[in-house]
N, C-alpha and C. Protein backbone atom coordinates (compact mmCIF):
# COMPACT_ATOMS: atom_id res chain seq x y z
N UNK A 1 115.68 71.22 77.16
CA UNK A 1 115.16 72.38 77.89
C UNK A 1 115.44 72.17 79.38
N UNK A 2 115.62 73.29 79.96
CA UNK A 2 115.91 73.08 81.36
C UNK A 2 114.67 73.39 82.78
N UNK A 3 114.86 73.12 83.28
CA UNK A 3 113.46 72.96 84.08
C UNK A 3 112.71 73.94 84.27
N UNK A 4 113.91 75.12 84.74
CA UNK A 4 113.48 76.48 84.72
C UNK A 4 112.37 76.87 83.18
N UNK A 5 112.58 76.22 82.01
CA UNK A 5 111.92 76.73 80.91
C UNK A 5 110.34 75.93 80.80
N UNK A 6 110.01 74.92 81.70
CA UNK A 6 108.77 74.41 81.55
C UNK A 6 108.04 74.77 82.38
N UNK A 7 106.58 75.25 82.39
CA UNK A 7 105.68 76.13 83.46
C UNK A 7 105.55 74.66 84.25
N UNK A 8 105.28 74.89 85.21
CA UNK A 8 104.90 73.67 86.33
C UNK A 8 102.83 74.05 86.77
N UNK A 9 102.69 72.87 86.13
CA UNK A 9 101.06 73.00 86.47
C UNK A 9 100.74 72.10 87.78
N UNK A 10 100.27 72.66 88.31
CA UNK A 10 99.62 72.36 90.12
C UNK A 10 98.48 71.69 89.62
N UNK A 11 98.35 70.50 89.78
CA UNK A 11 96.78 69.50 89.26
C UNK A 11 96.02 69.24 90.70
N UNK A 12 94.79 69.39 90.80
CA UNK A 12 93.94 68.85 92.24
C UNK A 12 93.32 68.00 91.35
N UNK A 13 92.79 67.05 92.25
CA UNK A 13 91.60 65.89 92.02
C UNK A 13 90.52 66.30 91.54
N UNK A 14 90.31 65.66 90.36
CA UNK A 14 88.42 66.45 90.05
C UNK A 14 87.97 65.93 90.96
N UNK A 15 86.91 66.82 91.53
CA UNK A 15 85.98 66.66 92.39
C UNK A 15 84.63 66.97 91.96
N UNK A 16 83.08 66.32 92.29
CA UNK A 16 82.16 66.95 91.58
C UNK A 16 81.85 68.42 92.07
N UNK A 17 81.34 69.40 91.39
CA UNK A 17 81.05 70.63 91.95
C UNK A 17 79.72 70.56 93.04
N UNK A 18 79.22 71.40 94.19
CA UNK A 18 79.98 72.77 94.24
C UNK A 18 81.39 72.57 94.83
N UNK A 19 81.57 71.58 95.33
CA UNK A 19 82.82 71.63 96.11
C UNK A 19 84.30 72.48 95.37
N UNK A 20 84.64 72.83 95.88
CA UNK A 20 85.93 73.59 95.32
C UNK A 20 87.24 73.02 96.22
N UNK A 21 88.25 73.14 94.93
CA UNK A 21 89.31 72.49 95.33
C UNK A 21 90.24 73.44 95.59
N UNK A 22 90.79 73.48 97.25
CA UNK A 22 91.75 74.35 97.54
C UNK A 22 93.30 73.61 97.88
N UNK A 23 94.26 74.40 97.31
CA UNK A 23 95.99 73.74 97.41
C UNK A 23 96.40 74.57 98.68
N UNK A 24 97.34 74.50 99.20
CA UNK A 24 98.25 74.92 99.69
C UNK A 24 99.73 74.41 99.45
N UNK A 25 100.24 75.35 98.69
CA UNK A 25 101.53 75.07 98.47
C UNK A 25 102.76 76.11 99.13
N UNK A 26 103.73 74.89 99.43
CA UNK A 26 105.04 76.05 100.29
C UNK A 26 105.61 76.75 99.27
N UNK A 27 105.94 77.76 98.83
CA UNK A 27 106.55 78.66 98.06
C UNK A 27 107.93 78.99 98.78
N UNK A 28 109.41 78.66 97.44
CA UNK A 28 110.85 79.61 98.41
C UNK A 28 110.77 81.02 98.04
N UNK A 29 111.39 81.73 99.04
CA UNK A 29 111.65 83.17 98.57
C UNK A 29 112.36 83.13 97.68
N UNK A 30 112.08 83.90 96.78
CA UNK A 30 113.18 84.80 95.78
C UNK A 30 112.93 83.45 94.68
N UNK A 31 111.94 82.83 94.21
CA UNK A 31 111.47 82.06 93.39
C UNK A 31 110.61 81.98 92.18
N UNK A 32 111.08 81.83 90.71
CA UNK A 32 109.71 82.66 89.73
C UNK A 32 109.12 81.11 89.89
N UNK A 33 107.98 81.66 89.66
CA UNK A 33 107.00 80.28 89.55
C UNK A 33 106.34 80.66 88.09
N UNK A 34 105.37 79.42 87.65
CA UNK A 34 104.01 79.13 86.53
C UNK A 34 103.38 78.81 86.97
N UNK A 35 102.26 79.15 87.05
CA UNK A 35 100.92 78.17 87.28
C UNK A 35 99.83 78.83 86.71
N UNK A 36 99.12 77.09 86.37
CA UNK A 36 97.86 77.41 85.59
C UNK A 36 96.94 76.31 85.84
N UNK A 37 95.67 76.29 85.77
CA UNK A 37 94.59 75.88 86.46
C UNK A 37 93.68 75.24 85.30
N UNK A 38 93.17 73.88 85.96
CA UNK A 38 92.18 72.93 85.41
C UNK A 38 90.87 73.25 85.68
N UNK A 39 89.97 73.28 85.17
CA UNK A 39 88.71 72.66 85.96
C UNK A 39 87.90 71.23 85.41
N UNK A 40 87.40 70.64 86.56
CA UNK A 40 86.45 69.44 85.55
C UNK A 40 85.38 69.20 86.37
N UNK A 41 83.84 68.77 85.81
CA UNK A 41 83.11 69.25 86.58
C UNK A 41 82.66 67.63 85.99
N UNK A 42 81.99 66.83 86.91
CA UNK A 42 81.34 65.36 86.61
C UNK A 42 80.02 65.69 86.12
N UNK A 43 79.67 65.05 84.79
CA UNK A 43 78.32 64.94 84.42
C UNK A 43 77.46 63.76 85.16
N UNK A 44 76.08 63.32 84.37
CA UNK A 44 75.23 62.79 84.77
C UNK A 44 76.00 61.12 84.38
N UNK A 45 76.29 61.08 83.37
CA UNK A 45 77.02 59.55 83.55
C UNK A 45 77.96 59.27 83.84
N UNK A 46 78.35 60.47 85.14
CA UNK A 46 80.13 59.58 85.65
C UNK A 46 81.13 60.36 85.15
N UNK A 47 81.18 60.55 83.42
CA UNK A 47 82.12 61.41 82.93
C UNK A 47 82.48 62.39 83.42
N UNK A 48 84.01 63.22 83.33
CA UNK A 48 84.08 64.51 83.86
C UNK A 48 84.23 65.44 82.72
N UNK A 49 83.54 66.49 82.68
CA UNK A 49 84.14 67.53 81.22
C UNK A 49 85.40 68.49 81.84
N UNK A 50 86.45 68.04 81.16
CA UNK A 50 87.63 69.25 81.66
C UNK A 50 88.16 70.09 81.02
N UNK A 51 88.10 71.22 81.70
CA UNK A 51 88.58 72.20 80.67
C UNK A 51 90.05 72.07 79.59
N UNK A 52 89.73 73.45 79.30
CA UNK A 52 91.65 74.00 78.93
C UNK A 52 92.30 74.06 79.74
N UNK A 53 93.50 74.18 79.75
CA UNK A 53 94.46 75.21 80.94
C UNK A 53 93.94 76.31 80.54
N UNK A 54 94.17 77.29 81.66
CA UNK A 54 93.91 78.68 81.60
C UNK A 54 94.91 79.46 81.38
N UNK A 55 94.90 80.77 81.47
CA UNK A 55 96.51 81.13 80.76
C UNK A 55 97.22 80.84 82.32
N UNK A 56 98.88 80.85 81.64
CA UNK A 56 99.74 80.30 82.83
C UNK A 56 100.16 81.90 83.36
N UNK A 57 99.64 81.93 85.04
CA UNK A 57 100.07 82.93 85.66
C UNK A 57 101.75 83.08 86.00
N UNK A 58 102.97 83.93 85.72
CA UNK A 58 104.06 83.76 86.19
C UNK A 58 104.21 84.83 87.17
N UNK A 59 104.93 84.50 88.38
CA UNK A 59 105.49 85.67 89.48
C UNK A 59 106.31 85.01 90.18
N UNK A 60 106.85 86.15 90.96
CA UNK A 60 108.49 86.21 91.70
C UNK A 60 107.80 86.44 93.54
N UNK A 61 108.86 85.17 93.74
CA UNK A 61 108.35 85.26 95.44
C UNK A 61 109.59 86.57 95.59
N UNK A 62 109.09 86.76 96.94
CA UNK A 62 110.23 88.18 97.59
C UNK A 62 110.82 87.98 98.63
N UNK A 63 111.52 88.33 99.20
CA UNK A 63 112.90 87.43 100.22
C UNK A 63 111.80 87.37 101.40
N UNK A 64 112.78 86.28 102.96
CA UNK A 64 111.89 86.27 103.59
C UNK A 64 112.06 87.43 104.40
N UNK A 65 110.76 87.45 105.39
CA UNK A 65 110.16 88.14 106.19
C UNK A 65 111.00 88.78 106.93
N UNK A 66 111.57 89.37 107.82
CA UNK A 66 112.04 89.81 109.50
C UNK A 66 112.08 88.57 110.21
N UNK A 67 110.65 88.14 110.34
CA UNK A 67 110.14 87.51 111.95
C UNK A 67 111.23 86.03 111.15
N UNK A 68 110.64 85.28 109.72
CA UNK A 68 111.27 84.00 109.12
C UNK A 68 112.85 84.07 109.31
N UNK A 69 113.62 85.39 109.35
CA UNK A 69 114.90 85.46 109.49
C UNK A 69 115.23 85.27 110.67
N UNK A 70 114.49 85.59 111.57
CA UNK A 70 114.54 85.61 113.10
C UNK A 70 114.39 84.05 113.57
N UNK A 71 113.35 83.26 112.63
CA UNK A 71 113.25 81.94 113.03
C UNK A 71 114.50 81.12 112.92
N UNK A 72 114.42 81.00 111.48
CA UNK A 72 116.26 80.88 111.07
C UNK A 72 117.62 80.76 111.91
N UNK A 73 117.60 82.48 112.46
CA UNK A 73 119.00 82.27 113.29
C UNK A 73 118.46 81.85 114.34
N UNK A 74 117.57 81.39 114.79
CA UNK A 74 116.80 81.19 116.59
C UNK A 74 117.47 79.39 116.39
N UNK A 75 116.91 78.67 115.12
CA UNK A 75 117.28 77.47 115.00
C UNK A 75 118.52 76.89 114.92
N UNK A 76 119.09 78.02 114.19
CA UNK A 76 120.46 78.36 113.58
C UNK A 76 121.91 77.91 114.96
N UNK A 77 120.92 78.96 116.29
CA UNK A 77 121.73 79.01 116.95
C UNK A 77 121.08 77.74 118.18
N UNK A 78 120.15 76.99 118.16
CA UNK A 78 119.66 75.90 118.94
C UNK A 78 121.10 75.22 118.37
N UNK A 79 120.70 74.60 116.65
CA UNK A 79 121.59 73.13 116.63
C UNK A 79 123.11 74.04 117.19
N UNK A 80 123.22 74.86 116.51
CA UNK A 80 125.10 75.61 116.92
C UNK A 80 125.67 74.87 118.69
N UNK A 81 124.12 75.05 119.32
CA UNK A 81 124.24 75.19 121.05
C UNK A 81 125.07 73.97 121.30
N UNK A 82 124.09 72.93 120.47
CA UNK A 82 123.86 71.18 120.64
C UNK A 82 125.31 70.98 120.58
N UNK A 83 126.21 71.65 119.03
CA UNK A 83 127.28 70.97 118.71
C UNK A 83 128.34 71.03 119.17
């Protein structure tokens, strides 16, 4: 199977609740992604109970921005200057 055919699951650290666990991940334009989500919540002796996966969300990033294209050739044309 090729990579493209396996969902990619994003794992955070169990943490005990309430705390909630937030990602930030860089996403490319024009990219399908998978993702699907854990939870595990620590009981009274230490153990953690963890869920299922949840169903796996799939979507399509969308090209970049104006301003990101603008960054691009701004950099584009710095190293160009240098060389």
């Amino acid at each position: 199977a090729s990579s493209q055919d396996v969902p990619t699951k994003l794992v955070a650290k169990a943490v005990p609740l309430p705390m909630t666990v937030r990602g930030h991940w860089f996403l490319s334009p024009r990219t399908e992604y998978s993702v699907a989500v854990q939870t595990a919540v620590k009981q009274s002796d230490g153990e953690y109970l963890v869920s299922g996966w949840s169903e796996t969300v799939e979507f399509c990033t969308g090209d970049y921005a104006k301003e990101h294209l603008a960054q691009l050739q701004e950099k584009a044309e710095l190293i160009a200057g240098r060389m």
